[in-house]
PDB file of N, CA and C in Angstrom:
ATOM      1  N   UNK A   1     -33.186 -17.116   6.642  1.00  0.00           N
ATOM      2  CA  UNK A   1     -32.879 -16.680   5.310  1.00  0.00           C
ATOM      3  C   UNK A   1     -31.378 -16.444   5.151  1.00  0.00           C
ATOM      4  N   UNK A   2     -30.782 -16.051   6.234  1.00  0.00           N
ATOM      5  CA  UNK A   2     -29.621 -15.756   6.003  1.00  0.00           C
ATOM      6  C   UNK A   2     -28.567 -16.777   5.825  1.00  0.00           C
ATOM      7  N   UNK A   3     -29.184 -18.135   6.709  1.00  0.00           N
ATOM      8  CA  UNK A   3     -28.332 -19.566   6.426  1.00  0.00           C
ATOM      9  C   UNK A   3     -28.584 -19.641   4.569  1.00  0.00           C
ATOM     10  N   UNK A   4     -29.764 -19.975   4.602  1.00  0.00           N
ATOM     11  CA  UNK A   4     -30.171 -20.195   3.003  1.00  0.00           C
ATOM     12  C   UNK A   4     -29.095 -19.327   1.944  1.00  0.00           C
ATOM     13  N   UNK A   5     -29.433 -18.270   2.121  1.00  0.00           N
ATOM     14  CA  UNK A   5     -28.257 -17.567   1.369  1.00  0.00           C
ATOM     15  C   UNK A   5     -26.587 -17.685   1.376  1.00  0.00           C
ATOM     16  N   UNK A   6     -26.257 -17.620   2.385  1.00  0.00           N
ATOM     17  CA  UNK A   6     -24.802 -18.314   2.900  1.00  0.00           C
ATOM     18  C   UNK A   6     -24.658 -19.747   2.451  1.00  0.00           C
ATOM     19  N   UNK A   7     -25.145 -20.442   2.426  1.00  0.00           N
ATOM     20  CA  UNK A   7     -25.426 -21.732   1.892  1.00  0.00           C
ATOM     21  C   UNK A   7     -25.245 -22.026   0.423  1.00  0.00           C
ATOM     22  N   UNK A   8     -25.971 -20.491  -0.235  1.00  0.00           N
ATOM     23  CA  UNK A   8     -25.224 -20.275  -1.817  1.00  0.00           C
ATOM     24  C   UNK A   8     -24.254 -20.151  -2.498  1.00  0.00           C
ATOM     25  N   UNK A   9     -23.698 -19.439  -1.134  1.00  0.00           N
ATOM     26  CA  UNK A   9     -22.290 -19.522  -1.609  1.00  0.00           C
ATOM     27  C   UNK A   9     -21.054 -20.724  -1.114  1.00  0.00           C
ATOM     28  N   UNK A  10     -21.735 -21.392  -0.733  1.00  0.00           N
ATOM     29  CA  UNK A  10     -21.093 -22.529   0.140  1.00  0.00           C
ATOM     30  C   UNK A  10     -20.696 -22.296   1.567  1.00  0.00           C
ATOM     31  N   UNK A  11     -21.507 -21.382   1.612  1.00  0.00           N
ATOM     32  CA  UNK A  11     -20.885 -21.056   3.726  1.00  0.00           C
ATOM     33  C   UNK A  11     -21.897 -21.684   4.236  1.00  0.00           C
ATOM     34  N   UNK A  12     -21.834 -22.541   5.526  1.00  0.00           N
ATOM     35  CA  UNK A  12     -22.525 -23.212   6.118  1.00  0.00           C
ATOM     36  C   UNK A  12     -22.657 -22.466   7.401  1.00  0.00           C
ATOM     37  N   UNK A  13     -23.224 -21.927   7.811  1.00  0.00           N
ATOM     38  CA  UNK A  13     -23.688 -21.108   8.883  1.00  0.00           C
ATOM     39  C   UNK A  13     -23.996 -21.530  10.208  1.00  0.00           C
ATOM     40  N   UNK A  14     -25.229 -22.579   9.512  1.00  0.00           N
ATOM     41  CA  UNK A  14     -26.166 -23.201  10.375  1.00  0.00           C
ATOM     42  C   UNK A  14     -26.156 -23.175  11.980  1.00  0.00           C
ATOM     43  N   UNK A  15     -24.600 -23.958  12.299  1.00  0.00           N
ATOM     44  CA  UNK A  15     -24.165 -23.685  13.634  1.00  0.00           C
ATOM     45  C   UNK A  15     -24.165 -22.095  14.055  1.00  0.00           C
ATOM     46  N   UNK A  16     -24.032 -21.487  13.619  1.00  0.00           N
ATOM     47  CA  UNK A  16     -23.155 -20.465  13.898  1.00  0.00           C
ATOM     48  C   UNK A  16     -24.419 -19.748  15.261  1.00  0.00           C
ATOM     49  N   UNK A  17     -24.167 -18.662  16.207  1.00  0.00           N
ATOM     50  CA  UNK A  17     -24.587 -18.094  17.218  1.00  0.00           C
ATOM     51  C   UNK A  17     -24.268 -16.752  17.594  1.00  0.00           C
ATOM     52  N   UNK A  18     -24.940 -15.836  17.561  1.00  0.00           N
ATOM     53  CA  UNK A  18     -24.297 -14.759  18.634  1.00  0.00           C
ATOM     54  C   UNK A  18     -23.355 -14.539  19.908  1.00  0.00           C
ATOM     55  N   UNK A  19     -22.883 -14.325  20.198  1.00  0.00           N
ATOM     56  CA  UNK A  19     -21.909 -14.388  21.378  1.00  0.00           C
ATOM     57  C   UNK A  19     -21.946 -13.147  21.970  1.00  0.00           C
ATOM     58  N   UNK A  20     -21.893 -13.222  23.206  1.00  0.00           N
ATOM     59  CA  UNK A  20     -21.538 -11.756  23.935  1.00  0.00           C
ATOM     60  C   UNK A  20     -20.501 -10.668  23.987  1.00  0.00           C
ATOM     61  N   UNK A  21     -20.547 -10.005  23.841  1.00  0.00           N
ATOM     62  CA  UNK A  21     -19.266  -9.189  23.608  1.00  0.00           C
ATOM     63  C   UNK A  21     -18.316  -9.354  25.182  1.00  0.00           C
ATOM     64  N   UNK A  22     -18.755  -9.231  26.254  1.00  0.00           N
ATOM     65  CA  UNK A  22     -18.409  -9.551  27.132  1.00  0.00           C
ATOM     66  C   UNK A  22     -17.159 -10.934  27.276  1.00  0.00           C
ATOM     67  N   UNK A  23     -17.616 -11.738  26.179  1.00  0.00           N
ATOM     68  CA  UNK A  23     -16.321 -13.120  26.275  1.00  0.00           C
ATOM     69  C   UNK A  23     -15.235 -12.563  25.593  1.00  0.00           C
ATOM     70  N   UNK A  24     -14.939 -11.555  24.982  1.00  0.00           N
ATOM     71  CA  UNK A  24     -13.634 -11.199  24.227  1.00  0.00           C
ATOM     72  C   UNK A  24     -13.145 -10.028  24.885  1.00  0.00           C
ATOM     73  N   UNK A  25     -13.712  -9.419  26.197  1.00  0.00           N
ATOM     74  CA  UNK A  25     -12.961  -8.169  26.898  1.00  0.00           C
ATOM     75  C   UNK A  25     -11.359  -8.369  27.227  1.00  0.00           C
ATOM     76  N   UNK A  26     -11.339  -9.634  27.449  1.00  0.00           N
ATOM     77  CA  UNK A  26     -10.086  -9.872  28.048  1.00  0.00           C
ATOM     78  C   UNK A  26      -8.620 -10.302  26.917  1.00  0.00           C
ATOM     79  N   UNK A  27      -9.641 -10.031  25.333  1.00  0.00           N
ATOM     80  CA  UNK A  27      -8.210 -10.455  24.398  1.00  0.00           C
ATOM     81  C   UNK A  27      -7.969  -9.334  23.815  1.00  0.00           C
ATOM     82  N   UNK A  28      -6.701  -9.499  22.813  1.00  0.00           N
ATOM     83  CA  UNK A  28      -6.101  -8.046  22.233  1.00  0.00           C
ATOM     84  C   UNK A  28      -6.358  -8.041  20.752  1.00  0.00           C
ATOM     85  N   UNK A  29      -7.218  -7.143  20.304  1.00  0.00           N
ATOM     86  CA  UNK A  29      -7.485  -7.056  18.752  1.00  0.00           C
ATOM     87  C   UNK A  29      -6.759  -6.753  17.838  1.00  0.00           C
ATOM     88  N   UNK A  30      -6.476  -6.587  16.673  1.00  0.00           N
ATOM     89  CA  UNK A  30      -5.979  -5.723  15.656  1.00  0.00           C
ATOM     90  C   UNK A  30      -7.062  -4.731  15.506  1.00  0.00           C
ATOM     91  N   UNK A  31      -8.169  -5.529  15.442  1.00  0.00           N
ATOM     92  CA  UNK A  31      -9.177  -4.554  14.416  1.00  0.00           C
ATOM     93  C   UNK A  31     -10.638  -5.284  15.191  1.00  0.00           C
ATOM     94  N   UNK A  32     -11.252  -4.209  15.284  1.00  0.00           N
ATOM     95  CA  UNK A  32     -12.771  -4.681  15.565  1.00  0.00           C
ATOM     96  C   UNK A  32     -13.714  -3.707  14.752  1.00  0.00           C
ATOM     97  N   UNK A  33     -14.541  -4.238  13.752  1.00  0.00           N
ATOM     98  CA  UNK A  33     -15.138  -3.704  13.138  1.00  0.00           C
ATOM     99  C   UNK A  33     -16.772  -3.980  13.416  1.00  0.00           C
ATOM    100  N   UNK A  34     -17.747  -2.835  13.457  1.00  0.00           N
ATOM    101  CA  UNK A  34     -18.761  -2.708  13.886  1.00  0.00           C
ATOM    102  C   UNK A  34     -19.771  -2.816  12.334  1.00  0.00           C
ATOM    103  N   UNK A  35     -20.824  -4.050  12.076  1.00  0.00           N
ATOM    104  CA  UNK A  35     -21.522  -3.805  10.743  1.00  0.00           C
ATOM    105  C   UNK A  35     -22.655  -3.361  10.625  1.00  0.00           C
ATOM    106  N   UNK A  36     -23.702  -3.268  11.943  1.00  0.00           N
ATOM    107  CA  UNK A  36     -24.720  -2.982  11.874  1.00  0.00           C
ATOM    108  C   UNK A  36     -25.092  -1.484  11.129  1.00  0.00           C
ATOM    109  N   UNK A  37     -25.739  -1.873  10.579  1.00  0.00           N
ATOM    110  CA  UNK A  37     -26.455  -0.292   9.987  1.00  0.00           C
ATOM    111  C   UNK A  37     -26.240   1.674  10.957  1.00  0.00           C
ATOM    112  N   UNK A  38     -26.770   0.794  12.399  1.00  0.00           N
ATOM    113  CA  UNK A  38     -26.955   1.869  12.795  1.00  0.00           C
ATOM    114  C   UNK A  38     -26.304   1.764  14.910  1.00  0.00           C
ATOM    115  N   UNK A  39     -25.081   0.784  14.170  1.00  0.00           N
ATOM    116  CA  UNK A  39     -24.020  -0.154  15.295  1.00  0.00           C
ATOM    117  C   UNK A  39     -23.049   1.359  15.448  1.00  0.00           C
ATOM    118  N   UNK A  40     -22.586   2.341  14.852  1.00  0.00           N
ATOM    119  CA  UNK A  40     -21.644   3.050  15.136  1.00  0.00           C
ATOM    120  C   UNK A  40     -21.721   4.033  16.446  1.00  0.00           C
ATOM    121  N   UNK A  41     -23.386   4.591  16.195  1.00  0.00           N
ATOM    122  CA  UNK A  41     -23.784   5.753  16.953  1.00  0.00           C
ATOM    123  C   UNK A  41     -24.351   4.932  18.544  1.00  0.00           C
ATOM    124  N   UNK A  42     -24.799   3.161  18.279  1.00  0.00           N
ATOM    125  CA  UNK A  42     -25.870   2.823  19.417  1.00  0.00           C
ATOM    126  C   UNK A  42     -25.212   1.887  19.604  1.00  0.00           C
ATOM    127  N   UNK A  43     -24.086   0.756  19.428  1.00  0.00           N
ATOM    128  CA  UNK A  43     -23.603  -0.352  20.176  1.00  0.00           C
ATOM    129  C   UNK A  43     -22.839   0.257  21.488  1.00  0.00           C
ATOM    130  N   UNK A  44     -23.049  -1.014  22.075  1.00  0.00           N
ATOM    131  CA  UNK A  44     -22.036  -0.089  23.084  1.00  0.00           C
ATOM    132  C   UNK A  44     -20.428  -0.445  22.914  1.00  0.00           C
ATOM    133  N   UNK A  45     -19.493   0.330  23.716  1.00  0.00           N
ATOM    134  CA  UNK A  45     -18.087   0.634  23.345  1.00  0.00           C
ATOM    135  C   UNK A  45     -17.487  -0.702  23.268  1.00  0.00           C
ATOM    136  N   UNK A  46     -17.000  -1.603  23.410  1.00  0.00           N
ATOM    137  CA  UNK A  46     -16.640  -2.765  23.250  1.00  0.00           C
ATOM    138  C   UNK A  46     -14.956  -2.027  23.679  1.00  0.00           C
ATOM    139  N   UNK A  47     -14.618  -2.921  25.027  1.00  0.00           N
ATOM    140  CA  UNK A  47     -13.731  -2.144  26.043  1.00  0.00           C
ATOM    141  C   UNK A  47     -12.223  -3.166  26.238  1.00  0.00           C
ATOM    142  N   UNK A  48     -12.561  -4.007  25.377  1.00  0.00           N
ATOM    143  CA  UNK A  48     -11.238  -4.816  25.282  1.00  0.00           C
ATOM    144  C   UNK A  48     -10.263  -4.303  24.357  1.00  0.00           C
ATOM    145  N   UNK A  49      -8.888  -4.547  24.246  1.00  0.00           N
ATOM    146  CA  UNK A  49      -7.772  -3.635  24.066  1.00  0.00           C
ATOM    147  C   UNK A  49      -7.821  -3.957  22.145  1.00  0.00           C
ATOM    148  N   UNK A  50      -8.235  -3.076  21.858  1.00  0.00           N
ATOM    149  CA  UNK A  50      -8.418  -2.973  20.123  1.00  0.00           C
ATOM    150  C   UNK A  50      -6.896  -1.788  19.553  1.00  0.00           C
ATOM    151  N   UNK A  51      -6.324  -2.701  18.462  1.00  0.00           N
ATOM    152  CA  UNK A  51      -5.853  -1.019  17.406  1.00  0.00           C
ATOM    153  C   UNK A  51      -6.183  -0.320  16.616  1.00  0.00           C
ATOM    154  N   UNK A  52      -7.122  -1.218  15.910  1.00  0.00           N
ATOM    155  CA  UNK A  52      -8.174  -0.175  15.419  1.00  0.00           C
ATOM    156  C   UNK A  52      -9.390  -0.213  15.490  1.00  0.00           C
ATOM    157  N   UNK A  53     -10.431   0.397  15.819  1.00  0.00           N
ATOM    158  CA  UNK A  53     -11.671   0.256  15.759  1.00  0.00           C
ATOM    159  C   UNK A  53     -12.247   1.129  14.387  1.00  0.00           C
ATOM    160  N   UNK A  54     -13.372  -0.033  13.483  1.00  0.00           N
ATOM    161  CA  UNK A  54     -13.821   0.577  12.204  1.00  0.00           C
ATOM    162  C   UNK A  54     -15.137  -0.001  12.352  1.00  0.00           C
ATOM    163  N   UNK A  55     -16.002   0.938  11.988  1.00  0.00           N
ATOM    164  CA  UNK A  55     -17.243   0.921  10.995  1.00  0.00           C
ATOM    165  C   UNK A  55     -17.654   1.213   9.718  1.00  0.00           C
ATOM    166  N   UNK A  56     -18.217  -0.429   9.177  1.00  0.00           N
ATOM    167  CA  UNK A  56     -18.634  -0.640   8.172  1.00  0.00           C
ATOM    168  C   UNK A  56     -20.361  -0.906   7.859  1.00  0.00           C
ATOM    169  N   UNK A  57     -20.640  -0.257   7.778  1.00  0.00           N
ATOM    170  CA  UNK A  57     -22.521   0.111   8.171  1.00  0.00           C
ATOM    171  C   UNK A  57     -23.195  -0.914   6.629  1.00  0.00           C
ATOM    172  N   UNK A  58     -23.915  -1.840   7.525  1.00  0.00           N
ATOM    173  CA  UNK A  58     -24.904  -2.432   6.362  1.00  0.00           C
ATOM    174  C   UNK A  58     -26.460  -2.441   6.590  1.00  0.00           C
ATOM    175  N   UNK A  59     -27.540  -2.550   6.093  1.00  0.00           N
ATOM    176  CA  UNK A  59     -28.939  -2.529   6.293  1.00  0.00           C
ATOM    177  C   UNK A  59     -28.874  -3.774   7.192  1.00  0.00           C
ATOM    178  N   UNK A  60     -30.116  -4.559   7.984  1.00  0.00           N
ATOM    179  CA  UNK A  60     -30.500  -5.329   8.571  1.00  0.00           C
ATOM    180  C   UNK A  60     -30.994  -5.777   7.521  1.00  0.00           C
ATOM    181  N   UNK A  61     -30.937  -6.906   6.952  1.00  0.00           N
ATOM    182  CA  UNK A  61     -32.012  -7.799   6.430  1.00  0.00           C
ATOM    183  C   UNK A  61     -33.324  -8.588   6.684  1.00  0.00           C
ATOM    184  N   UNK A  62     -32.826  -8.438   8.413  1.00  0.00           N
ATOM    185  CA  UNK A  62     -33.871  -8.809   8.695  1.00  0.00           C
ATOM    186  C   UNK A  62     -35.085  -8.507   8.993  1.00  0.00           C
ATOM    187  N   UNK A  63     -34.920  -6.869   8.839  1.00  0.00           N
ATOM    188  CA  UNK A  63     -36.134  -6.165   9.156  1.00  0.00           C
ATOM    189  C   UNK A  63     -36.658  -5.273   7.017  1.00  0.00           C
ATOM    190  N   UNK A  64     -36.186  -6.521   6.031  1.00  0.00           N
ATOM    191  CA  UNK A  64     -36.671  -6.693   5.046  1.00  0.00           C
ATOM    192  C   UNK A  64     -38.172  -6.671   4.935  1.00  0.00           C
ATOM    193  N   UNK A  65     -39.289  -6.189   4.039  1.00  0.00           N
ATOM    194  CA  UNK A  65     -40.686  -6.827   3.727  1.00  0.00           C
ATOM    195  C   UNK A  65     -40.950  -6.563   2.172  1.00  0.00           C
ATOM    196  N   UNK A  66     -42.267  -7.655   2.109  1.00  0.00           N
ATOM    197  CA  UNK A  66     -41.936  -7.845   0.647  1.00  0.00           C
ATOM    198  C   UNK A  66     -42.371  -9.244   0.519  1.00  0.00           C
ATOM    199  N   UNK A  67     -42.264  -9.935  -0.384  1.00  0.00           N
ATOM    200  CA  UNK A  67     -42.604 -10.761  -0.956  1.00  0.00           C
ATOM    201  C   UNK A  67     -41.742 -12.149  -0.776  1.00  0.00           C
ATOM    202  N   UNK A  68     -41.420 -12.882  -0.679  1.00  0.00           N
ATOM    203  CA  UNK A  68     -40.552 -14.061  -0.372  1.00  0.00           C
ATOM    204  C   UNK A  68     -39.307 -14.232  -1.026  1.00  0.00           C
ATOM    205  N   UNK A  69     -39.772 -13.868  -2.398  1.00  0.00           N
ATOM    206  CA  UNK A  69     -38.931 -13.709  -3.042  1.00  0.00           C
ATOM    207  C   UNK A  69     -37.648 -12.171  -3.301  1.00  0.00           C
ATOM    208  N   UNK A  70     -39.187 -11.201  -2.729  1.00  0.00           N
ATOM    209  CA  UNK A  70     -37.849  -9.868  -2.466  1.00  0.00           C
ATOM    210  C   UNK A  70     -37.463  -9.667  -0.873  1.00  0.00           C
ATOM    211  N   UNK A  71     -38.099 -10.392  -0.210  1.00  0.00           N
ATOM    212  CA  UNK A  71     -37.042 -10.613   0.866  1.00  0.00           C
ATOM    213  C   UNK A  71     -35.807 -11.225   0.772  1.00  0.00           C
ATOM    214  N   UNK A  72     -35.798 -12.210   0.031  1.00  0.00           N
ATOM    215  CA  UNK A  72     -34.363 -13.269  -0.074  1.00  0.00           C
ATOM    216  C   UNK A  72     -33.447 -12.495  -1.104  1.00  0.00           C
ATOM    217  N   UNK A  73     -34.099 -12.025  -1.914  1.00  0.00           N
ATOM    218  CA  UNK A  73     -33.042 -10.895  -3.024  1.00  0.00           C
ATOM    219  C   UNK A  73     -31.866  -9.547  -2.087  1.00  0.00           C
ATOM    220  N   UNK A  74     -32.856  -9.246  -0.924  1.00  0.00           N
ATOM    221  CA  UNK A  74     -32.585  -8.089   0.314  1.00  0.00           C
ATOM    222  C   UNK A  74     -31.251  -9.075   1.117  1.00  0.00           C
ATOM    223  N   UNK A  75     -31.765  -9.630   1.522  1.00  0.00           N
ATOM    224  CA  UNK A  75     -30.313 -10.732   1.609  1.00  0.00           C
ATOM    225  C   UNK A  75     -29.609 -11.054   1.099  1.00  0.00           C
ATOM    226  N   UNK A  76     -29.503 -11.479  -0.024  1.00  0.00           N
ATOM    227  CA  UNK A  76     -28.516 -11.635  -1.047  1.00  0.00           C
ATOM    228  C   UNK A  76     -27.859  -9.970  -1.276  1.00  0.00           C
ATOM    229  N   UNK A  77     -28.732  -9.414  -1.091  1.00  0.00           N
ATOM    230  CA  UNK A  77     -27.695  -8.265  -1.643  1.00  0.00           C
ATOM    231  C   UNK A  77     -26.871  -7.900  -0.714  1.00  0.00           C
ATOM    232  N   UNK A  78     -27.269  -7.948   0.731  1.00  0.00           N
ATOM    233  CA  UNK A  78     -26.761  -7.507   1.971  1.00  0.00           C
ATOM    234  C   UNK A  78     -25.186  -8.244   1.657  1.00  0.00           C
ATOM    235  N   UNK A  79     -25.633  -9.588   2.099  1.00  0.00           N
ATOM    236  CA  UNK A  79     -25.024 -10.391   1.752  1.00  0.00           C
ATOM    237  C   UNK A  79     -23.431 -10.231   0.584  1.00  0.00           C
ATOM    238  N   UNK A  80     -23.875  -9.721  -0.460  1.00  0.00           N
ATOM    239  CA  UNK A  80     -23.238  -9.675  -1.285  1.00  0.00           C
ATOM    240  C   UNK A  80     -21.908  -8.209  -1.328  1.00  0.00           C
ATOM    241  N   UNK A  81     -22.893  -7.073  -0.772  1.00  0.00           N
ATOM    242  CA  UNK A  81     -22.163  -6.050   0.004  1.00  0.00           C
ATOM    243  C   UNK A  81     -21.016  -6.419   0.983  1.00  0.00           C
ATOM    244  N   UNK A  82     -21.633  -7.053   2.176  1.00  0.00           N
ATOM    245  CA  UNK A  82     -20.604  -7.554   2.765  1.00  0.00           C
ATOM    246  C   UNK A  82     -19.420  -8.036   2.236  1.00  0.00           C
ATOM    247  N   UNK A  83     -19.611  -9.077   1.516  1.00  0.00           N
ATOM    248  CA  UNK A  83     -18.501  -9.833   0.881  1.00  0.00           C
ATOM    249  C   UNK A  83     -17.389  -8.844   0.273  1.00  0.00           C
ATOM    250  N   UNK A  84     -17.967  -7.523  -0.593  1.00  0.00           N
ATOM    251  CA  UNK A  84     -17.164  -7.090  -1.288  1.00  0.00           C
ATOM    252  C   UNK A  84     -16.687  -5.624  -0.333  1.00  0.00           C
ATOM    253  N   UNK A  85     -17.651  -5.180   0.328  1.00  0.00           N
ATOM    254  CA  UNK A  85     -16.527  -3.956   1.617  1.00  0.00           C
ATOM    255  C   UNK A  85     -15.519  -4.571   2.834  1.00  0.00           C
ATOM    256  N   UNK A  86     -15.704  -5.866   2.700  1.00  0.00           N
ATOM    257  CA  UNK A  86     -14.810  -7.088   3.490  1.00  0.00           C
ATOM    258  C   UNK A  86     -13.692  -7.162   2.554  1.00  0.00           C
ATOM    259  N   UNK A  87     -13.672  -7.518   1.421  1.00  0.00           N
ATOM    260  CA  UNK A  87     -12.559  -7.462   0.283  1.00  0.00           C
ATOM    261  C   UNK A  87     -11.713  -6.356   0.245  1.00  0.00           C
ATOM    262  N   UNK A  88     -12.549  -5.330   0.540  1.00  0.00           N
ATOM    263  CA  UNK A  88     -11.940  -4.152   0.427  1.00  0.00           C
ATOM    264  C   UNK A  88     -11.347  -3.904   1.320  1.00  0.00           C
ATOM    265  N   UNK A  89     -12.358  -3.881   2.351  1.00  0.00           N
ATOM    266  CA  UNK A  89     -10.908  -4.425   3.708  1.00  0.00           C
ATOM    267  C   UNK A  89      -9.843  -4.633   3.957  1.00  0.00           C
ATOM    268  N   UNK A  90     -10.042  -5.783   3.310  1.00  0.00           N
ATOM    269  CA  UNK A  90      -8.617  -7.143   3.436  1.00  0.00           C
ATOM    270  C   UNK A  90      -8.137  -6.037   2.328  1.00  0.00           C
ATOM    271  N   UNK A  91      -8.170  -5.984   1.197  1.00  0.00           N
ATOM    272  CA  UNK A  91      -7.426  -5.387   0.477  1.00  0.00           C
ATOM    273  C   UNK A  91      -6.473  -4.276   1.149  1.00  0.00           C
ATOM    274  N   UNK A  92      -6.873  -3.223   1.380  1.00  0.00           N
ATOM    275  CA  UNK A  92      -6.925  -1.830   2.028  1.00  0.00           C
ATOM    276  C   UNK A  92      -5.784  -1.972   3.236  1.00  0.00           C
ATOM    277  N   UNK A  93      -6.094  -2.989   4.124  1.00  0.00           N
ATOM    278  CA  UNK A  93      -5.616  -2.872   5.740  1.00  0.00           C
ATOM    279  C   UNK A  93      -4.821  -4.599   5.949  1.00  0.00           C
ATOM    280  N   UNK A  94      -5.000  -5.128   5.292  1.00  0.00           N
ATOM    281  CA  UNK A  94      -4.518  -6.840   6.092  1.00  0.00           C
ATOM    282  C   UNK A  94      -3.568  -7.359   4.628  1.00  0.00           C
ATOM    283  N   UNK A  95      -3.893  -7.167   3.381  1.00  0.00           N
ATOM    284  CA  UNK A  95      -2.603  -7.421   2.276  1.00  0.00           C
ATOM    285  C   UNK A  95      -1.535  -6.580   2.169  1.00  0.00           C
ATOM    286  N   UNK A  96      -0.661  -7.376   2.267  1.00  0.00           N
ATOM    287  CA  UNK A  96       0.346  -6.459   2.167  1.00  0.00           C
ATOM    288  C   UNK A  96       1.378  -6.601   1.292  1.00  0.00           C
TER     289      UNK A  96
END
């Protein structure tokens, strides 16, 4: 669902994969930001050399229920959140 939706907006996902946190210990961040809902209190520390570390907390979509149609709406909205506390982001911390 989440390709499908990304797909709406013209992001192509499809490829895309999880990765281990473990492959980026060894580079230097600006910023590592944590999105999971409930990623602040239970991910673990992510130990590679960051300057800032932020959390931005969103629902799982994937643990959505409901109807087909209000599952994919639960995504889209997720979805749509993201986009705009990411904006805010960039706005906030990376435009200058």
């Amino acid at each position: 669902k989440a390709i499908q939706v990304m797909k709406e907006e013209g992001i192509d996902i499809q490829s895309h994969h999880p990765k281990p946190v473990s492959r980026f210990t060894n580079r230097k961040f600006d910023y590592v930001i944590t999105v999971c809902d409930d990623a602040k209190g239970s991910c673990p520390v992510f130990s590679g050399r960051v300057t800032h570390r932020l959390h931005i907390g969103f629902e799982d979509p994937a643990k959505a229920t409901g109807s087909e149609e209000e599952i994919l709406n639960f995504f889209r909205e997720i979805r749509n959140e993201i986009k705009h506390d990411f904006r805010v982001f960039y706005n906030k911390y990376i435009q200058t």
